[in-house]
Protein backbone atom coordinates (compact mmCIF):
# COMPACT_ATOMS: atom_id res chain seq x y z
CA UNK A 1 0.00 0.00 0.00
CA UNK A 2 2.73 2.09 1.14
CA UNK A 3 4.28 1.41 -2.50
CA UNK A 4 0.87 2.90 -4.34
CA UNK A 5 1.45 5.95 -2.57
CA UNK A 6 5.06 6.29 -3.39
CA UNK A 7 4.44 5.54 -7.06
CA UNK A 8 1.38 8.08 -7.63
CA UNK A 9 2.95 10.79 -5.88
CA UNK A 10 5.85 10.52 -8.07
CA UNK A 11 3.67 10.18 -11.23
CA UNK A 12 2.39 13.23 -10.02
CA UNK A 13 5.77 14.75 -9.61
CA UNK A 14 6.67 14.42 -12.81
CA UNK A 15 3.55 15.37 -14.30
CA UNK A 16 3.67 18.83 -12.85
CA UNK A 17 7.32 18.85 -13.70
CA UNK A 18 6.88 17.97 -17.61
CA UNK A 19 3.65 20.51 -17.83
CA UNK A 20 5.89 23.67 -16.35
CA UNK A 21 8.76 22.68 -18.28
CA UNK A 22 6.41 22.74 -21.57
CA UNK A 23 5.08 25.94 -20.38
CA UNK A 24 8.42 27.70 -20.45
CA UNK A 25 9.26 26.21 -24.23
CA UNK A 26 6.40 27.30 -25.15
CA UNK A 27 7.25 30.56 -23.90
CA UNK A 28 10.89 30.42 -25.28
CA UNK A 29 9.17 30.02 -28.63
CA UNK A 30 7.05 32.38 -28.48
CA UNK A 31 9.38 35.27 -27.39
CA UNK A 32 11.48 33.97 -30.39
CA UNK A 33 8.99 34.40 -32.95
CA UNK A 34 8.16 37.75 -31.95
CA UNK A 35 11.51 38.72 -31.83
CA UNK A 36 11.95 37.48 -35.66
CA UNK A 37 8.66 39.35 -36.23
CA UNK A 38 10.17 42.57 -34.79
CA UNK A 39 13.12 42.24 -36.63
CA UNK A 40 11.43 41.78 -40.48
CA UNK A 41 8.99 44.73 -39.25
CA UNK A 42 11.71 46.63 -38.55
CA UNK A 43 14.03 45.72 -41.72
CA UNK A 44 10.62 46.59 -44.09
CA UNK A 45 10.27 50.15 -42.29
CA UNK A 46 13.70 50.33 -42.99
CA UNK A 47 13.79 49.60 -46.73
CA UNK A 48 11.10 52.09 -47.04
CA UNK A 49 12.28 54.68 -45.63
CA UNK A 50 15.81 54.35 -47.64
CA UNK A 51 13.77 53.96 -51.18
CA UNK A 52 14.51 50.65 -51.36
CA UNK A 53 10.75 49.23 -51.08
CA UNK A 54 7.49 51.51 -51.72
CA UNK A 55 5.21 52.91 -49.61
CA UNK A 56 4.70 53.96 -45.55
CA UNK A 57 7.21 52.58 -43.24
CA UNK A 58 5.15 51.87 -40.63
CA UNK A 59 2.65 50.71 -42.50
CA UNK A 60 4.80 48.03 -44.38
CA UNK A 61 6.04 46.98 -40.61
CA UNK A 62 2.47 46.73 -39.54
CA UNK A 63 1.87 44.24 -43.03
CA UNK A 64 4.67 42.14 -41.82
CA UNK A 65 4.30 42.00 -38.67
CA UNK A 66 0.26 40.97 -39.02
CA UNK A 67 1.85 38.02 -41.00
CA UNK A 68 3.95 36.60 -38.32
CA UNK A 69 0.29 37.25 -35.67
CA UNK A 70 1.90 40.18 -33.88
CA UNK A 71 0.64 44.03 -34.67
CA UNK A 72 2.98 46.88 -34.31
CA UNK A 73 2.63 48.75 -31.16
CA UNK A 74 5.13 51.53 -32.22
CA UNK A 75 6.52 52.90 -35.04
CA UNK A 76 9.39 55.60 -34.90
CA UNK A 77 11.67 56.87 -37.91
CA UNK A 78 14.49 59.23 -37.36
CA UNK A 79 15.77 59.48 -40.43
CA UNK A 80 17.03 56.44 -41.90
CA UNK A 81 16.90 54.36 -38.33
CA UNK A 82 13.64 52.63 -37.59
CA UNK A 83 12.74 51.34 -34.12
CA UNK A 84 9.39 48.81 -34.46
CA UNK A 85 7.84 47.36 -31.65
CA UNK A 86 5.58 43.97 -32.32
CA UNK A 87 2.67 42.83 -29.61
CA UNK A 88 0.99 39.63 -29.30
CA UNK A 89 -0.39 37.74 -27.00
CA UNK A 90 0.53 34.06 -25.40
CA UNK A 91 -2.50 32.79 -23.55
CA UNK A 92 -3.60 35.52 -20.93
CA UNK A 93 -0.30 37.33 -21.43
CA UNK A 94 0.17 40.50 -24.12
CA UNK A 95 4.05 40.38 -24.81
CA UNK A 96 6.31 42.71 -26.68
CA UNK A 97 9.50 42.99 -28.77
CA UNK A 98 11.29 45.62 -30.12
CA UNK A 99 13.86 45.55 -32.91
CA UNK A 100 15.39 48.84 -34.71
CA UNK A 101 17.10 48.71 -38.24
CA UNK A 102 18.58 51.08 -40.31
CA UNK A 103 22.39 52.12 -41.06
CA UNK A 104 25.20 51.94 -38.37
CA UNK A 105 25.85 54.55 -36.37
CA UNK A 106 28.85 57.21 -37.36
């Protein structure tokens, strides 16, 4: 009897134990893919505002970044440097990343 015990509390264990653990790669992925999204929002406001693609900068960011499930929280431009930030949510959480692109500095 003593043995049942011992067994379902450790099947328990390591139930909790694999459900947080998925939990965090989930969020690991996540904060990835909004981080890629950032960064391709940030490189097409970029493009634009060099002449290299057509249109509005920030509304070219907001395109790609509605294509990776994130909308762009903020758009700025001074001059050729854009700075994009993505939002999306994971489950009851709104998250956020931020990417800027343009020429280096100097």
């Amino acid at each position: 009897m003593a043995s049942t015990v011992a067994v379902v509390g450790i099947l328990a264990a390591s139930a909790t134990l694999v459900a947080g653990l998925s939990a965090v790669g989930a969020a690991a992925i996540h904060s990835q893919r909004l981080a890629g999204a950032a960064d391709s929002a940030a490189l097409a406001a970029a493009d634009t505002v060099t002449g290299l693609a057509a249109g509005e900068p920030c509304d070219r960011a907001a395109d790609l970044a509605a294509t990776a499930g994130a909308s762009v929280a903020a758009c700025d431009i001074d001059g050729f440097v854009v700075t994009v930030t993505v939002t999306a949510r994971f489950g009851v959480f709104a998250t956020s990343a931020t990417a800027r692109a343009g020429p280096p500095p100097g």
